[in-house]
C-alpha atoms as a PDB file:
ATOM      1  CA  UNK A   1      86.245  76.930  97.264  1.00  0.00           C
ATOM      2  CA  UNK A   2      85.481  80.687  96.547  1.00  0.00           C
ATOM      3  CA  UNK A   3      88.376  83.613  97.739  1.00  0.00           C
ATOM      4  CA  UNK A   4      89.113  86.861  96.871  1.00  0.00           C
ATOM      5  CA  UNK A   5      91.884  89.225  96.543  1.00  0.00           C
ATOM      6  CA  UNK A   6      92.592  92.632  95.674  1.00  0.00           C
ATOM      7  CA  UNK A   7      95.665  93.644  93.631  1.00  0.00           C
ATOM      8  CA  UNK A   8      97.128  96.489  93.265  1.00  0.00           C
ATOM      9  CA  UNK A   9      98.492  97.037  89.842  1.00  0.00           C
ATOM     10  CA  UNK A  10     100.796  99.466  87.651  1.00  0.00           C
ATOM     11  CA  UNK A  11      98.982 101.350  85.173  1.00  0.00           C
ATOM     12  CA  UNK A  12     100.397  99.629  81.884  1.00  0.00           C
ATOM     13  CA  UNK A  13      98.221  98.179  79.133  1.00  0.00           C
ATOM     14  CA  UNK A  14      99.559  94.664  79.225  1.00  0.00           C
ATOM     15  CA  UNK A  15      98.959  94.161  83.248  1.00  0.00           C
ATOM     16  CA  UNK A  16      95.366  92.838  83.150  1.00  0.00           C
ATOM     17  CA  UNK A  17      96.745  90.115  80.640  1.00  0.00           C
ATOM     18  CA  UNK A  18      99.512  89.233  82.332  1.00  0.00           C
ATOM     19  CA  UNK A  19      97.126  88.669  86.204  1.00  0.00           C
ATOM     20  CA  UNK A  20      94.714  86.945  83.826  1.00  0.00           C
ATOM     21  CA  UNK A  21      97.133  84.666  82.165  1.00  0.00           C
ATOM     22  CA  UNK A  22      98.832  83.563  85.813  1.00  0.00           C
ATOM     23  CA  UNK A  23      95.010  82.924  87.374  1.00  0.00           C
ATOM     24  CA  UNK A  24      94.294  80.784  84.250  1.00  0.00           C
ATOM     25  CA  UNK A  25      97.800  78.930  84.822  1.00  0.00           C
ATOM     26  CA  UNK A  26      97.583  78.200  88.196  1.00  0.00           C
ATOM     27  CA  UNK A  27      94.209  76.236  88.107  1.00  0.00           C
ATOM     28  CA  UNK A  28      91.558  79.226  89.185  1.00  0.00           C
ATOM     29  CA  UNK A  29      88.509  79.906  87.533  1.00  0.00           C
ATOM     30  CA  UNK A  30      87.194  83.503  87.357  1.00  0.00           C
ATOM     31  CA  UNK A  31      84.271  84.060  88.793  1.00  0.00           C
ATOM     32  CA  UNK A  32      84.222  87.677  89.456  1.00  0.00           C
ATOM     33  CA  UNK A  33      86.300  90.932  88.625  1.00  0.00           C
ATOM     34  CA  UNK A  34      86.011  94.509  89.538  1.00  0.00           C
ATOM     35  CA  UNK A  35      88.770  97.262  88.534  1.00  0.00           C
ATOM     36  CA  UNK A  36      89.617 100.573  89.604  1.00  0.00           C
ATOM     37  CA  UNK A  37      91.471 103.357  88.824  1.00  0.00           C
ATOM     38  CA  UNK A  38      93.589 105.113  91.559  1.00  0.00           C
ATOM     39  CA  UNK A  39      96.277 108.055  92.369  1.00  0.00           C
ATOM     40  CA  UNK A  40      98.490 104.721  93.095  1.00  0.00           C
ATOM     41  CA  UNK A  41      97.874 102.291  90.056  1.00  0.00           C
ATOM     42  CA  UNK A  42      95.058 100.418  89.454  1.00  0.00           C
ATOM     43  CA  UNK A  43      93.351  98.001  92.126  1.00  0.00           C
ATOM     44  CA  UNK A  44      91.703  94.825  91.079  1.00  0.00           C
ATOM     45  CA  UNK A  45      89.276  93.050  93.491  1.00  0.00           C
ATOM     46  CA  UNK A  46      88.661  89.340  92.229  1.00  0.00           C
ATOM     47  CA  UNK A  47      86.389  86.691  92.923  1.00  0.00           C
ATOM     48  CA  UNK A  48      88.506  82.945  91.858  1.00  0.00           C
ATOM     49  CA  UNK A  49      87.517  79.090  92.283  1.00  0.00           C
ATOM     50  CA  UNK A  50      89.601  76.116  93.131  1.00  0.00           C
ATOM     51  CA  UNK A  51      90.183  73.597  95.201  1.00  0.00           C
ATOM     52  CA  UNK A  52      93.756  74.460  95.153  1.00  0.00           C
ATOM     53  CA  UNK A  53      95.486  76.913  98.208  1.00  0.00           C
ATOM     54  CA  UNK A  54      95.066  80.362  97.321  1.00  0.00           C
ATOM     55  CA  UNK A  55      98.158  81.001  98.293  1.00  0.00           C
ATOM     56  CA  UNK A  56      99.330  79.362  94.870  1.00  0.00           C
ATOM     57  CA  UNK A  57      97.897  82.006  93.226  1.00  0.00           C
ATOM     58  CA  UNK A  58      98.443  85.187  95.531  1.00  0.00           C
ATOM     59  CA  UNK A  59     102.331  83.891  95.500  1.00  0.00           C
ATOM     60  CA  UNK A  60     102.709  83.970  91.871  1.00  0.00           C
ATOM     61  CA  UNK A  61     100.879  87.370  91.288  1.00  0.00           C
ATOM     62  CA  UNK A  62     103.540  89.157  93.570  1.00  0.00           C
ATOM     63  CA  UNK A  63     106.430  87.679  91.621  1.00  0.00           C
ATOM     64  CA  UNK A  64     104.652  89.598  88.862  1.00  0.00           C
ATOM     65  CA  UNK A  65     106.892  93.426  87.738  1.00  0.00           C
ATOM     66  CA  UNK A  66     103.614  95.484  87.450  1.00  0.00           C
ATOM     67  CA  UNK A  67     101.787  93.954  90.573  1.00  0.00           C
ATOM     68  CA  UNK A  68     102.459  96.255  93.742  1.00  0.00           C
ATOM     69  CA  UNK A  69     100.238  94.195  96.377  1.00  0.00           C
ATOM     70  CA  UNK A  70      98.186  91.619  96.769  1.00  0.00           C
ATOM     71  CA  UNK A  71      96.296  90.906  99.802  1.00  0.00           C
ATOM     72  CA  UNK A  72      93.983  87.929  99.800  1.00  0.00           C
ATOM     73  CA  UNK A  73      90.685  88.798 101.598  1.00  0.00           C
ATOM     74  CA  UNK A  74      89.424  86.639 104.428  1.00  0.00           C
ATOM     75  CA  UNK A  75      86.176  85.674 103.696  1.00  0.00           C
ATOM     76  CA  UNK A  76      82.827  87.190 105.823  1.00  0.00           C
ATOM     77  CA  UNK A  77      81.398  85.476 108.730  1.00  0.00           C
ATOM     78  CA  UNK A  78      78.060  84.169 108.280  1.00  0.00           C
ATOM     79  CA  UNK A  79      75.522  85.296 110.418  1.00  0.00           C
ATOM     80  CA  UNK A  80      75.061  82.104 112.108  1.00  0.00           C
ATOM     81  CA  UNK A  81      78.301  81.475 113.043  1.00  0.00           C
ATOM     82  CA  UNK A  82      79.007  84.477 115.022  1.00  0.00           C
ATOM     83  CA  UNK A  83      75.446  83.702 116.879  1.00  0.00           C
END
């Protein structure tokens, strides 16, 4: 199963390592990544596999010092189901 979050992220070298390293841990697989930078830190939106909850992984990142927020984004209807 395919989800996404965004995370918001202190802007500290290390960081990236440290989201990449828990995603790895928990099971995920990477499957897409897109960073920012902001007046408020730096925001991360990433696309992550698994058949595990995703709440596994969106629990652990916010246990993390440098991570601010992380908000798991519900995914699109299709077009067919809203029809």
């Amino acid at each position: 199963m395919n989800h996404s979050l965004e995370v918001t992220l202190a802007q500290r070298p290390e960081v990236v390592e440290r989201v990449l390293r828990v995603v790895r841990h928990r099971g995920f697989t990477l499957t897409n990544m897109n960073m920012r930078l902001g007046d408020d830190g730096v925001h991360l939106s990433m696309s992550v596999s698994s058949e595990r909850a995703i709440e596994l992984l969106s629990n652990q990142l916010t246990k993390l010092v440098d991570v601010t927020g992380c908000h798991v984004m519900q995914p699109a209807m299709s077009q067919s189901a809203s029809a």
